[in-house]
PDB file of N, CA and C in Angstrom:
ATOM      1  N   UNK A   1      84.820   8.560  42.848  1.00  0.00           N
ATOM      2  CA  UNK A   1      85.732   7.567  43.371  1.00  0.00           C
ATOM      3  C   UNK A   1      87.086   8.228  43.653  1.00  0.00           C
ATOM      4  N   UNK A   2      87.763   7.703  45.231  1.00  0.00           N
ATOM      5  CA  UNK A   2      88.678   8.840  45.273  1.00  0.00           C
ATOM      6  C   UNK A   2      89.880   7.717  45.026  1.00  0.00           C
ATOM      7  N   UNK A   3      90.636   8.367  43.959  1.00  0.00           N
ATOM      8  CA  UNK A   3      91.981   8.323  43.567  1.00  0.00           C
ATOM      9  C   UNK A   3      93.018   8.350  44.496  1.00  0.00           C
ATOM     10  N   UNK A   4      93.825   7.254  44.605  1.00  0.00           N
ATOM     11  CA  UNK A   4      95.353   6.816  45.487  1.00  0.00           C
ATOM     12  C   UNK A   4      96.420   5.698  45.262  1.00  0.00           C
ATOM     13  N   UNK A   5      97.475   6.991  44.689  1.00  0.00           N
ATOM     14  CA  UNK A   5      98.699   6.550  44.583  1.00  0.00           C
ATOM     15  C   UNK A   5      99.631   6.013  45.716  1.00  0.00           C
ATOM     16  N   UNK A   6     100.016   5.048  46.161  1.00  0.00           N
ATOM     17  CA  UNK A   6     101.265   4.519  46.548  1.00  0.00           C
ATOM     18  C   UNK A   6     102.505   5.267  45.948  1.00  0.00           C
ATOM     19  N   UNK A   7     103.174   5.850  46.687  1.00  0.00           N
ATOM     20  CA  UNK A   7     104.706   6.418  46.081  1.00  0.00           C
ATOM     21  C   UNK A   7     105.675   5.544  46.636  1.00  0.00           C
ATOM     22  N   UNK A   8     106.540   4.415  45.943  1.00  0.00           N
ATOM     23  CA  UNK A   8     107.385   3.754  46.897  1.00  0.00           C
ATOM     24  C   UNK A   8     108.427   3.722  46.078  1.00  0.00           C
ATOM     25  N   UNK A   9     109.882   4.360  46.791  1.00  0.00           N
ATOM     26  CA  UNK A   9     111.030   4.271  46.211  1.00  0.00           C
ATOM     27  C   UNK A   9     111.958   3.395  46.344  1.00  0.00           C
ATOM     28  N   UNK A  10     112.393   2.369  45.247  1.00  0.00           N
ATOM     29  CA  UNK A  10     113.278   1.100  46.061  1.00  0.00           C
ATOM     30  C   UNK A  10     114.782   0.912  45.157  1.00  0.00           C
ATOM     31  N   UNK A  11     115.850   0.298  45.908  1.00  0.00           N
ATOM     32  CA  UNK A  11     116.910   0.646  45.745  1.00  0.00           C
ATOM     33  C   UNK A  11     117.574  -1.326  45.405  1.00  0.00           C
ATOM     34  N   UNK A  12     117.120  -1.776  43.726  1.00  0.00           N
ATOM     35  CA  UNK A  12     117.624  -3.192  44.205  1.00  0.00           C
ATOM     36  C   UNK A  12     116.382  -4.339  44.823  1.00  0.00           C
ATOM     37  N   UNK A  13     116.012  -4.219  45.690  1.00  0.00           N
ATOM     38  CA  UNK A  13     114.802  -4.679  46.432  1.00  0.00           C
ATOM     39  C   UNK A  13     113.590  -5.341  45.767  1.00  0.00           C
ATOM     40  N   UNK A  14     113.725  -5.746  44.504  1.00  0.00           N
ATOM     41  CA  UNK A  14     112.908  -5.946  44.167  1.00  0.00           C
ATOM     42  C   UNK A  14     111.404  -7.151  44.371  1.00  0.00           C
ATOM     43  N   UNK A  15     112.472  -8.372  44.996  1.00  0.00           N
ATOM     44  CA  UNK A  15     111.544  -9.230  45.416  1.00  0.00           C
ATOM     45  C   UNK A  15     110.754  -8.608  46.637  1.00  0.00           C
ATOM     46  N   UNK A  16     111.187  -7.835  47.160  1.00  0.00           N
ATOM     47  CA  UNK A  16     110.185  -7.446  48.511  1.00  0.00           C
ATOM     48  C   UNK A  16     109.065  -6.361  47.952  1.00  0.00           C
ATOM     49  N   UNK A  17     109.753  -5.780  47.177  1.00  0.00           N
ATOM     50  CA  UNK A  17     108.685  -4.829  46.166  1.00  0.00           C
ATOM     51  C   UNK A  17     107.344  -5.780  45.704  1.00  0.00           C
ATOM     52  N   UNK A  18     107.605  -6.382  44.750  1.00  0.00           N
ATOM     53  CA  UNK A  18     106.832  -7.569  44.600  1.00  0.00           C
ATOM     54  C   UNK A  18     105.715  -7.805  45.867  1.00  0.00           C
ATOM     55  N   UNK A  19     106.513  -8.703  46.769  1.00  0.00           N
ATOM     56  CA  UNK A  19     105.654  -9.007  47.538  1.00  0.00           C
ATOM     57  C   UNK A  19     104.944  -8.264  48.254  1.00  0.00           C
ATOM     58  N   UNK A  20     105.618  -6.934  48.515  1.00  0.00           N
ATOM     59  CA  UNK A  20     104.649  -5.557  49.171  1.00  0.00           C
ATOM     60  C   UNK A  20     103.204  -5.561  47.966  1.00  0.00           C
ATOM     61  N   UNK A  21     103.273  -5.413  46.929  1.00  0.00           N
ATOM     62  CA  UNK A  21     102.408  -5.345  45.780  1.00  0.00           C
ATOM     63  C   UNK A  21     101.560  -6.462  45.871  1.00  0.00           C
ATOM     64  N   UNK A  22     101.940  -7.201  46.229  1.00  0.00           N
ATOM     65  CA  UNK A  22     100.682  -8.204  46.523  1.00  0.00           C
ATOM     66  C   UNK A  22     100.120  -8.289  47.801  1.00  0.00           C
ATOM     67  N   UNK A  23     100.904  -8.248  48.748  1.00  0.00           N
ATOM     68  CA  UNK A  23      99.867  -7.755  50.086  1.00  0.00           C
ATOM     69  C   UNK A  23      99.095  -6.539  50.076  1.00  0.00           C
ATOM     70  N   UNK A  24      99.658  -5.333  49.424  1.00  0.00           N
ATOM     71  CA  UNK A  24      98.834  -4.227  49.677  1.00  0.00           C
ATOM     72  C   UNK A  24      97.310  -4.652  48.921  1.00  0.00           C
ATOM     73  N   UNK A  25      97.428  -5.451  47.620  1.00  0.00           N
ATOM     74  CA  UNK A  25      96.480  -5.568  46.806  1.00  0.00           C
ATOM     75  C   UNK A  25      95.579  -6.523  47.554  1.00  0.00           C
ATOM     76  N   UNK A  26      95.796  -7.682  48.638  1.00  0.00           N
ATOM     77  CA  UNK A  26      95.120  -8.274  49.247  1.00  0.00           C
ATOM     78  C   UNK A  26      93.961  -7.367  50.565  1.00  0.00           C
ATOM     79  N   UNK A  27      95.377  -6.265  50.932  1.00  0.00           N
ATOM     80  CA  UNK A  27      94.434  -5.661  51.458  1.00  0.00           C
ATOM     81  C   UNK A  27      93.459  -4.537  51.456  1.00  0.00           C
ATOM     82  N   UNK A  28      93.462  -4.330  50.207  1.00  0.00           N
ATOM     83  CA  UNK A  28      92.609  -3.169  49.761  1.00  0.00           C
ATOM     84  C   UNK A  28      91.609  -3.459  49.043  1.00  0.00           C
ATOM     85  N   UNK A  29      91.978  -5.033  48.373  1.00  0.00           N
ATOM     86  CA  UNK A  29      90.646  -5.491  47.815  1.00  0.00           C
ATOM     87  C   UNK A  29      89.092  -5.092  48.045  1.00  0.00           C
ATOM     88  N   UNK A  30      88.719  -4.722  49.246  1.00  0.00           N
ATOM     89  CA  UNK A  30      87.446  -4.967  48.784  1.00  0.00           C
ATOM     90  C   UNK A  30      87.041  -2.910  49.348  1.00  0.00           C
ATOM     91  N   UNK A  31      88.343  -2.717  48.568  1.00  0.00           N
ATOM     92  CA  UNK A  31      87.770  -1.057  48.620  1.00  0.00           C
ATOM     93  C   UNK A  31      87.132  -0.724  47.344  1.00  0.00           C
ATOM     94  N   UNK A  32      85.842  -0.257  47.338  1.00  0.00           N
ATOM     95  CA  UNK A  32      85.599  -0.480  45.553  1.00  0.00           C
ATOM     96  C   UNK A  32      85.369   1.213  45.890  1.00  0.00           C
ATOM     97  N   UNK A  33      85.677   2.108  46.849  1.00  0.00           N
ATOM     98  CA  UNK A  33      85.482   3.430  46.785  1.00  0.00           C
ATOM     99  C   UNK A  33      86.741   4.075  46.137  1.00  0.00           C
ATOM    100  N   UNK A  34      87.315   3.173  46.091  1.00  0.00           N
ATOM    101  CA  UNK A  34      89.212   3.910  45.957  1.00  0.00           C
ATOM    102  C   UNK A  34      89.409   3.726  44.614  1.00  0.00           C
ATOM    103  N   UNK A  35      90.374   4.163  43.722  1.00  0.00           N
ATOM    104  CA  UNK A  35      91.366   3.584  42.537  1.00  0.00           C
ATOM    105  C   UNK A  35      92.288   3.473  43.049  1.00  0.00           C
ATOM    106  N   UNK A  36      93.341   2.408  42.992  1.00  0.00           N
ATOM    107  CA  UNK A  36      94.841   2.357  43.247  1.00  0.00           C
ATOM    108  C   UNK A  36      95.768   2.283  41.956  1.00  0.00           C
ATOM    109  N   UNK A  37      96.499   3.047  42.248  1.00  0.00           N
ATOM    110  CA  UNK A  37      98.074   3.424  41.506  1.00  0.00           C
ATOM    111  C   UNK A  37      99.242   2.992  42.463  1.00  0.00           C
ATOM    112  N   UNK A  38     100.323   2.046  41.551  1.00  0.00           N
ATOM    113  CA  UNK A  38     101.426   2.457  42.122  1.00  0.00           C
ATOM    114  C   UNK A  38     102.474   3.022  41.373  1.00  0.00           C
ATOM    115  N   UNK A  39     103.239   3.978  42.263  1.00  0.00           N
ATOM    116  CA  UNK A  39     104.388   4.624  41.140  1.00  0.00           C
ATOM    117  C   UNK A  39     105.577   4.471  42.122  1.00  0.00           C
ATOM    118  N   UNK A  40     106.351   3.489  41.193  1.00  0.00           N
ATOM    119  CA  UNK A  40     107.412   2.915  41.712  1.00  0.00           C
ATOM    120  C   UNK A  40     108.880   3.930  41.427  1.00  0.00           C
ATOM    121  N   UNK A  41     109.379   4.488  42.229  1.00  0.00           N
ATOM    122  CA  UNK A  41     110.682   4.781  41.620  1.00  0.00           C
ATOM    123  C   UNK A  41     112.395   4.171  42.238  1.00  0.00           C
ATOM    124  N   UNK A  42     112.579   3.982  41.167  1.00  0.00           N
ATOM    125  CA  UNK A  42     113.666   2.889  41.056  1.00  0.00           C
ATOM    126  C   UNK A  42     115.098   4.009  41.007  1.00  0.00           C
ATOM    127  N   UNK A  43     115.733   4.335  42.655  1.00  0.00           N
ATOM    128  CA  UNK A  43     116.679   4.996  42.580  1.00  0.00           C
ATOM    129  C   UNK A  43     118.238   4.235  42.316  1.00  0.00           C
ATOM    130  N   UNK A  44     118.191   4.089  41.122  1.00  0.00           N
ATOM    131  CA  UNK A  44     119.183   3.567  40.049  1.00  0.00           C
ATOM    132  C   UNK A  44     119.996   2.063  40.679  1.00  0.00           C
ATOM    133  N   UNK A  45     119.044   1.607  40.817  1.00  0.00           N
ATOM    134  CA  UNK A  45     119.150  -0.055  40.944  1.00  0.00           C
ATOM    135  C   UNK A  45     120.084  -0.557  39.969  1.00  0.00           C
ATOM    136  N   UNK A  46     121.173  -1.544  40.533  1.00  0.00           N
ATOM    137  CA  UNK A  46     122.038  -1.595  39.694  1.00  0.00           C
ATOM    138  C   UNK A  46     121.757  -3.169  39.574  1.00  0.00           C
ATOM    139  N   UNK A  47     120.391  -3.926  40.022  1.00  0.00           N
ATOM    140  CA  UNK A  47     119.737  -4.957  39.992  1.00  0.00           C
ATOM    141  C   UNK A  47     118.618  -4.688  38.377  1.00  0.00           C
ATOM    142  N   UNK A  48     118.673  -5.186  37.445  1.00  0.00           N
ATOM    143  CA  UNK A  48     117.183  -5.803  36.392  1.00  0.00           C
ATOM    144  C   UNK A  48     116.283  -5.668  37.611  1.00  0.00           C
ATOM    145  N   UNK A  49     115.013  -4.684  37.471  1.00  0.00           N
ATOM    146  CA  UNK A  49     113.933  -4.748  37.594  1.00  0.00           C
ATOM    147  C   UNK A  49     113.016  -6.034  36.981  1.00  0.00           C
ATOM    148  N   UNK A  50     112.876  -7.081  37.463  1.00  0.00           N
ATOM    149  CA  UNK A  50     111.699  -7.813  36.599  1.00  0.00           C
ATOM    150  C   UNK A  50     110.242  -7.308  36.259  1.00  0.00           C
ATOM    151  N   UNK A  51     109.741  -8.180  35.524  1.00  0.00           N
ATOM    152  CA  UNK A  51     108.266  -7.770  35.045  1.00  0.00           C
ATOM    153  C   UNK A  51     107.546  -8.232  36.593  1.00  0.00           C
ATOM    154  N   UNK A  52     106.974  -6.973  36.656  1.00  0.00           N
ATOM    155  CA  UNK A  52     105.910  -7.042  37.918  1.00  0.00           C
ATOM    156  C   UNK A  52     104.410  -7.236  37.832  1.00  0.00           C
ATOM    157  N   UNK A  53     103.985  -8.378  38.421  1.00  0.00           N
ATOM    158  CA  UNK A  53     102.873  -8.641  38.058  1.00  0.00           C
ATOM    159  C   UNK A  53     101.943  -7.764  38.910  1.00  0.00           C
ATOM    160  N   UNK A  54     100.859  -7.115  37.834  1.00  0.00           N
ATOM    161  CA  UNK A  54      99.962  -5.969  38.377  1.00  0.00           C
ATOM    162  C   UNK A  54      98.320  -7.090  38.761  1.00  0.00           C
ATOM    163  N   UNK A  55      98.194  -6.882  40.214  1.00  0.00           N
ATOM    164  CA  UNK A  55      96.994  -7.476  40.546  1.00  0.00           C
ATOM    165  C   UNK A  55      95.743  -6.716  39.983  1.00  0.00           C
ATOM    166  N   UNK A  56      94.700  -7.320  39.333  1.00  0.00           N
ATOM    167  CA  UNK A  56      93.956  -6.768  38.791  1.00  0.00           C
ATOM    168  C   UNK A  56      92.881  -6.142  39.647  1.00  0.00           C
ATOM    169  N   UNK A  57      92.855  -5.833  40.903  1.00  0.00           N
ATOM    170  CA  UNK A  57      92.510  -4.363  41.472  1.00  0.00           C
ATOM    171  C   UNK A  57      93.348  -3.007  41.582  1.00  0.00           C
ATOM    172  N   UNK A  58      94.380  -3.192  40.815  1.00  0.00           N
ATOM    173  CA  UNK A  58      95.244  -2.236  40.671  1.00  0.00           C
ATOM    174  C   UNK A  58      95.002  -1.721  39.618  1.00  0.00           C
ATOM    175  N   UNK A  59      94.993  -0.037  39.495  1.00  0.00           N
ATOM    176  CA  UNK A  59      94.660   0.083  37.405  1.00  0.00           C
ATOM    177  C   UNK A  59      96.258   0.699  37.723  1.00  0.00           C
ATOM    178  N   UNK A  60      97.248   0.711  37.922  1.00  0.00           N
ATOM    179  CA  UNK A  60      98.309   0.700  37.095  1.00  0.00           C
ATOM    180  C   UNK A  60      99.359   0.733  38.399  1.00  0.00           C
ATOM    181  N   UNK A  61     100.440   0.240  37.404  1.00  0.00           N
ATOM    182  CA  UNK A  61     102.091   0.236  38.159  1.00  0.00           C
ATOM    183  C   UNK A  61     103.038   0.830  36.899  1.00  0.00           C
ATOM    184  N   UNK A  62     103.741   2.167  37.329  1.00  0.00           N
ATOM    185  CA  UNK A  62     104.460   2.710  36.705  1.00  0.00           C
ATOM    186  C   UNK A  62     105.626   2.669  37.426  1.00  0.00           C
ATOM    187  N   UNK A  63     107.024   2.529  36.458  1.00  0.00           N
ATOM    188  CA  UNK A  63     108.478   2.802  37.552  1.00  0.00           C
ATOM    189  C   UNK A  63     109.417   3.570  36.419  1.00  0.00           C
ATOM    190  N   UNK A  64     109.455   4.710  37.455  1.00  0.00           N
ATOM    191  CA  UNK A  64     110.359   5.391  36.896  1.00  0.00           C
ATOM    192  C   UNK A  64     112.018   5.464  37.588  1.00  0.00           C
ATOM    193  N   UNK A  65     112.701   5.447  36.524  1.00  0.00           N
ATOM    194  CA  UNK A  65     114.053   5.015  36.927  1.00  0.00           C
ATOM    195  C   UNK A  65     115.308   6.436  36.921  1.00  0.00           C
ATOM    196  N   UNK A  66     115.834   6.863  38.492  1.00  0.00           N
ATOM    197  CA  UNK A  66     116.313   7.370  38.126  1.00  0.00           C
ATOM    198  C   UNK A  66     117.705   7.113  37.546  1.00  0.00           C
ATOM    199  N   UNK A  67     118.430   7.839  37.131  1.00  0.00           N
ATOM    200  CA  UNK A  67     119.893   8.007  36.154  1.00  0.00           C
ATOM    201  C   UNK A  67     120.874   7.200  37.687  1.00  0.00           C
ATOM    202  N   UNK A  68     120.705   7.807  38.940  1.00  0.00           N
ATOM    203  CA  UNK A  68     121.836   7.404  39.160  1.00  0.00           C
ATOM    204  C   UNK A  68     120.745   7.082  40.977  1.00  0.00           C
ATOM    205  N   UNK A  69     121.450   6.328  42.264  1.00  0.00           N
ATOM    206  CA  UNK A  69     121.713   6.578  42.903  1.00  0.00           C
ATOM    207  C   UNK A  69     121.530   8.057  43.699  1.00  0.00           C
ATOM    208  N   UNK A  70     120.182   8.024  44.362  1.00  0.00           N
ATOM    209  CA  UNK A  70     119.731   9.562  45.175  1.00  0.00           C
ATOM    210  C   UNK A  70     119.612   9.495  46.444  1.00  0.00           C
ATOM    211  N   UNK A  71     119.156   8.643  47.143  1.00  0.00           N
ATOM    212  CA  UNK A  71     118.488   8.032  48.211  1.00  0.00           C
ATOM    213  C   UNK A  71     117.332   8.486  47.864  1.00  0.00           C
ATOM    214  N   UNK A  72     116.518   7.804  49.664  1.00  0.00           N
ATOM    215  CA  UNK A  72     115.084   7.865  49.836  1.00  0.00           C
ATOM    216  C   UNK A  72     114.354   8.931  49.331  1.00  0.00           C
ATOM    217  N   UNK A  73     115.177   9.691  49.989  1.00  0.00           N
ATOM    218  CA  UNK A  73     114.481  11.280  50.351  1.00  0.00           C
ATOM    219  C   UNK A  73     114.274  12.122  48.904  1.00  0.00           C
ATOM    220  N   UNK A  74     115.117  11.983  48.055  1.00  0.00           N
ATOM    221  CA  UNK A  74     115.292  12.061  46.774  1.00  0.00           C
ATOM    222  C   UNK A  74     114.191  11.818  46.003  1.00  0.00           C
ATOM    223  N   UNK A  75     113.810  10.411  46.085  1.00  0.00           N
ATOM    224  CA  UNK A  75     113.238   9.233  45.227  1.00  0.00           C
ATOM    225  C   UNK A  75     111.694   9.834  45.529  1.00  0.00           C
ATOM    226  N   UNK A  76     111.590  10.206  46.796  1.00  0.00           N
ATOM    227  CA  UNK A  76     109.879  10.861  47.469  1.00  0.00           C
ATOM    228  C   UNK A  76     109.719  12.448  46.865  1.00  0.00           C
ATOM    229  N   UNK A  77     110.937  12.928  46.995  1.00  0.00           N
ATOM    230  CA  UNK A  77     110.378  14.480  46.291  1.00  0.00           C
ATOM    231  C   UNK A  77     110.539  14.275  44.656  1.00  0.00           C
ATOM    232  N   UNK A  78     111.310  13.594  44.015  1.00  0.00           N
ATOM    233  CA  UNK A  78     110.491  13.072  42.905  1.00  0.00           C
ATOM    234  C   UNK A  78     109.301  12.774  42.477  1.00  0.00           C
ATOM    235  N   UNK A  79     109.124  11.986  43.193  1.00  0.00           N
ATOM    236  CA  UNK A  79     107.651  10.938  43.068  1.00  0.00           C
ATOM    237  C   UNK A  79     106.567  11.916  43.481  1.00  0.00           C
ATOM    238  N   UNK A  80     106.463  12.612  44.349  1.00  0.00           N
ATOM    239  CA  UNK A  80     105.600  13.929  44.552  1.00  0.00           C
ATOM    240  C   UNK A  80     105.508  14.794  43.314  1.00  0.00           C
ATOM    241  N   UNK A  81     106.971  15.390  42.830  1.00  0.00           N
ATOM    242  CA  UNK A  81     106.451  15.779  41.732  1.00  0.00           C
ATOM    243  C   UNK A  81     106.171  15.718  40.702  1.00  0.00           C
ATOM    244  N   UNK A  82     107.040  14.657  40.731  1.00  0.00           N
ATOM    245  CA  UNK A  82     105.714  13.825  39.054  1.00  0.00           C
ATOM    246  C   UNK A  82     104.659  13.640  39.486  1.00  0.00           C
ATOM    247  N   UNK A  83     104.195  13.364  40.365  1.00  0.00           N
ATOM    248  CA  UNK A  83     102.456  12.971  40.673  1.00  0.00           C
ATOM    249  C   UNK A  83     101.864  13.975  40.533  1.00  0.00           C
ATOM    250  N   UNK A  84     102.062  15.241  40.916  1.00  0.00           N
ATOM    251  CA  UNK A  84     101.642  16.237  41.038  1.00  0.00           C
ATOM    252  C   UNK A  84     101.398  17.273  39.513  1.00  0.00           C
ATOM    253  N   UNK A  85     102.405  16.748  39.157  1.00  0.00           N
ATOM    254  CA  UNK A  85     103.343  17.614  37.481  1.00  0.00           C
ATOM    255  C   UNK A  85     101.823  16.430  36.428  1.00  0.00           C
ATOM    256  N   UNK A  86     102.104  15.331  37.028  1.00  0.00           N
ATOM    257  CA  UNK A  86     101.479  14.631  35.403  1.00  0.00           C
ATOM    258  C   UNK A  86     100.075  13.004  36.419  1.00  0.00           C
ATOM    259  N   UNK A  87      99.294  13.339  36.720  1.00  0.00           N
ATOM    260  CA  UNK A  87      98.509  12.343  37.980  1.00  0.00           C
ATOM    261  C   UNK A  87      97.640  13.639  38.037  1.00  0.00           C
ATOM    262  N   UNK A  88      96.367  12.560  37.768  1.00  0.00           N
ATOM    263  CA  UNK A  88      95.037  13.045  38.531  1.00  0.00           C
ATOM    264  C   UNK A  88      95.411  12.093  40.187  1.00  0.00           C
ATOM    265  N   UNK A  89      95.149  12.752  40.861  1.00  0.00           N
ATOM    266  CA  UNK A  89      95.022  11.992  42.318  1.00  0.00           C
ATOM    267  C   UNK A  89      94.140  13.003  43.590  1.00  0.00           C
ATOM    268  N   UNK A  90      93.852  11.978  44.196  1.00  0.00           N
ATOM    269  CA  UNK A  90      93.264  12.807  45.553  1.00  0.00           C
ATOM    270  C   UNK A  90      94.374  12.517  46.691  1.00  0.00           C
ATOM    271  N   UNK A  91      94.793  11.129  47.452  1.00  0.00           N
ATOM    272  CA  UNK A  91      95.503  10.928  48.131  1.00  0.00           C
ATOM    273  C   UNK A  91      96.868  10.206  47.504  1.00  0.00           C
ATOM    274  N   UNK A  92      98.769  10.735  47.941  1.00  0.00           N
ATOM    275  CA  UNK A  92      99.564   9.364  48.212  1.00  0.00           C
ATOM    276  C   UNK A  92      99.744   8.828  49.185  1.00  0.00           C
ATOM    277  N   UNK A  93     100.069   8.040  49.073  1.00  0.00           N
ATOM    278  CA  UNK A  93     100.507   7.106  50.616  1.00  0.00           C
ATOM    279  C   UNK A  93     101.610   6.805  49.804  1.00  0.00           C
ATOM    280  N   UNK A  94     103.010   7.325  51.027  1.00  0.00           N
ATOM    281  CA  UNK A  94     104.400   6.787  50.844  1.00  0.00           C
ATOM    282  C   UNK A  94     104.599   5.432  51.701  1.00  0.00           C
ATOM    283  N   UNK A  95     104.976   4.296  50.394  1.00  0.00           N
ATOM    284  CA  UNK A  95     105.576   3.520  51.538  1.00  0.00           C
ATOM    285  C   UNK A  95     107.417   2.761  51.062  1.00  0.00           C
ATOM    286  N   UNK A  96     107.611   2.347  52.383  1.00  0.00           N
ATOM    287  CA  UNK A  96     108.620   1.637  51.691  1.00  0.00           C
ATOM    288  C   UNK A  96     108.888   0.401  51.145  1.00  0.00           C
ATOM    289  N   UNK A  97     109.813  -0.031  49.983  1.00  0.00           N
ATOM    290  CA  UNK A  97     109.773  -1.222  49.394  1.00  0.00           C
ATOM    291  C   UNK A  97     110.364  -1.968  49.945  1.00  0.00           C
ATOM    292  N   UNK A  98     110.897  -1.920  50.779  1.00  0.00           N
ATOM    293  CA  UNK A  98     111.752  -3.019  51.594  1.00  0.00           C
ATOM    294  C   UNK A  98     110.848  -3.788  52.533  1.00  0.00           C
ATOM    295  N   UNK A  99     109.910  -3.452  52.504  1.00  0.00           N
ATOM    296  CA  UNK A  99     108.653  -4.231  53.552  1.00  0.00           C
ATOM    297  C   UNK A  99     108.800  -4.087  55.358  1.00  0.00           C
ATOM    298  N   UNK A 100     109.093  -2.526  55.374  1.00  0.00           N
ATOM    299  CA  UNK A 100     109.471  -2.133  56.714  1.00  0.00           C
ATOM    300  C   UNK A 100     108.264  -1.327  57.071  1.00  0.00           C
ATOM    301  N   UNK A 101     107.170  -0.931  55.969  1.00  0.00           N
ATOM    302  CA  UNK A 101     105.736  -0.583  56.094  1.00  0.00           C
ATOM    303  C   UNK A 101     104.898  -1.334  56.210  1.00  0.00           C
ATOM    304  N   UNK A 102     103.831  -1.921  56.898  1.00  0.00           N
ATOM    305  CA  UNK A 102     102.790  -2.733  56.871  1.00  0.00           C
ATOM    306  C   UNK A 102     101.959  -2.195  56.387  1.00  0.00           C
ATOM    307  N   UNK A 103     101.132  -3.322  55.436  1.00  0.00           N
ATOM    308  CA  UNK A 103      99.738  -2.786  54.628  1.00  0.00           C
ATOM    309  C   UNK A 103      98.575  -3.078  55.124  1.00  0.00           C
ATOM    310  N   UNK A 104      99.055  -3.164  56.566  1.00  0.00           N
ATOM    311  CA  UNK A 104      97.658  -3.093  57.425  1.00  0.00           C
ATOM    312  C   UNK A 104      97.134  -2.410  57.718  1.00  0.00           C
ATOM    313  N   UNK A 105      98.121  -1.203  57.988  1.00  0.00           N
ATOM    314  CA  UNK A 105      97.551   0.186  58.284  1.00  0.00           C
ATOM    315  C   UNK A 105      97.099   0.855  57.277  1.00  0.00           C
ATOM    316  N   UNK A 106      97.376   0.013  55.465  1.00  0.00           N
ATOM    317  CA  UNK A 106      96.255   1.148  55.006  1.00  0.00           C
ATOM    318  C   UNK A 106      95.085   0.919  55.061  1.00  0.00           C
ATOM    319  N   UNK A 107      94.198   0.419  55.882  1.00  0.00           N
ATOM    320  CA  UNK A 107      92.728   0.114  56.134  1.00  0.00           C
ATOM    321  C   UNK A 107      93.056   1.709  56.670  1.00  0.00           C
ATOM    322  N   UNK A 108      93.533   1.507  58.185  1.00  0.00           N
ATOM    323  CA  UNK A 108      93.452   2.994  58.741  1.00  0.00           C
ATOM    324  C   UNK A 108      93.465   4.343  58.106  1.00  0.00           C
ATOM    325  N   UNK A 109      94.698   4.002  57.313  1.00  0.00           N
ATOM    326  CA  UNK A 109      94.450   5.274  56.547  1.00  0.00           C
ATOM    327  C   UNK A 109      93.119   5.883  55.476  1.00  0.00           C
ATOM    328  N   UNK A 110      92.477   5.119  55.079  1.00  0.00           N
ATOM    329  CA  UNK A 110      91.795   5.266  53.998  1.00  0.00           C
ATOM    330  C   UNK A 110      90.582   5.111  54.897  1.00  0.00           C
ATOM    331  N   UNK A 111      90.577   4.689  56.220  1.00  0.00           N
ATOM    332  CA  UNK A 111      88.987   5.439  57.130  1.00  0.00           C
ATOM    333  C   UNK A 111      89.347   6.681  56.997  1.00  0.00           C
ATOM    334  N   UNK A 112      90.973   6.924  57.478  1.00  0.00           N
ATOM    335  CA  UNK A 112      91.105   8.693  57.419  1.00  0.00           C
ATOM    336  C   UNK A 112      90.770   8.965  56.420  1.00  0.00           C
ATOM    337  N   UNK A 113      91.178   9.031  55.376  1.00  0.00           N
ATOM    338  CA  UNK A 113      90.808   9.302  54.272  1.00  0.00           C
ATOM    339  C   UNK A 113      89.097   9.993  53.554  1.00  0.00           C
ATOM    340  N   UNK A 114      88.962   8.574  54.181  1.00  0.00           N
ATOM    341  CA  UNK A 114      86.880   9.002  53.921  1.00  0.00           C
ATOM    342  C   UNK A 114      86.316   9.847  54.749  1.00  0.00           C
ATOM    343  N   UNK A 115      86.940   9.979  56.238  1.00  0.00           N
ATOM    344  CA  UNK A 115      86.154  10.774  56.565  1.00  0.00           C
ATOM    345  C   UNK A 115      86.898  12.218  56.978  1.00  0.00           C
ATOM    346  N   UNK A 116      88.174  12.298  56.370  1.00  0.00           N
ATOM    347  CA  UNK A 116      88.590  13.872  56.298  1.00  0.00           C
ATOM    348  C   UNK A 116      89.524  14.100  54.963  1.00  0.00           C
ATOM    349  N   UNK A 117      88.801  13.980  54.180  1.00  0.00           N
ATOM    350  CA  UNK A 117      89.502  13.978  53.112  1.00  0.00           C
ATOM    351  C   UNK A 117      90.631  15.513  52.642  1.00  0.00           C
ATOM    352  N   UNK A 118      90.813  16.109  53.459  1.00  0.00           N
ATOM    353  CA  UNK A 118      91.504  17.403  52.834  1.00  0.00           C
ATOM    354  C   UNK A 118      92.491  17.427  54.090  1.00  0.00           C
ATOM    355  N   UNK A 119      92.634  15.999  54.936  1.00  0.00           N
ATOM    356  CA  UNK A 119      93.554  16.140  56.066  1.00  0.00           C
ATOM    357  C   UNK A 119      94.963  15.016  55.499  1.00  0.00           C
ATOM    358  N   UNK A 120      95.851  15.653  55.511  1.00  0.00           N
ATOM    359  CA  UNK A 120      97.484  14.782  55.776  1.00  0.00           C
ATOM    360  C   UNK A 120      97.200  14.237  57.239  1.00  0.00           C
ATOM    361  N   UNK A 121      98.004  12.725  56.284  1.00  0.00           N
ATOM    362  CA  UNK A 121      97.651  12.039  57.621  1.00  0.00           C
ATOM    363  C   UNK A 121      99.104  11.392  57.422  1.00  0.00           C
TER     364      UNK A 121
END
């Protein structure tokens, strides 16, 4: 079963976070080839993170918080290398929490996925 993390870095944003987390989970539902992870990193939100409810086709939501204020770009070469440093995974998919990514296209991605699995897409 191939393993895929979501890397999404959000700044504050949290209700759209949320709701990204539940559309993606609507639309991946009926992947039973995949595991999904999300690893949230929280570039020093000066907003309370609430408790995020994890849809139960998800086996986990982690958020790591940084110390201060990095931006995007920051928050992704993080999140790469913790995934990389401490994550079994096969694929991430970066998206953003502000809901400026559609989770429609991860159908697309994850055909890519199956049928070239050693290709960046």
């Amino acid at each position: 079963m191939k393993k895929i993390i979501f890397l999404i870095p959000v700044f504050n944003d949290w209700e759209s976070l949320s709701k990204l987390i539940e559309e993606v989970s609507k639309v991946i539902e009926k992947n039973i080839n995949f595991e999904f992870k999300f690893l949230i990193i929280n570039d020093g939100s000066n907003k309370f993170a609430p408790k995020i409810k994890k849809p139960e086709n998800i086996i986990s939501i982690k958020i790591i918080n940084m110390r201060e204020n990095r931006g995007h770009t920051k928050c992704i070469a993080f999140g790469i290398s913790y995934i990389n440093d401490n994550e079994k995974f096969d694929n991430v998919i970066l998206m953003d929490g502000d809901g400026e990514d559609r989770p429609e296209e991860i159908l697309n991605l994850l055909e890519v996925i199956t049928k070239n699995p050693k290709k960046s897409i």
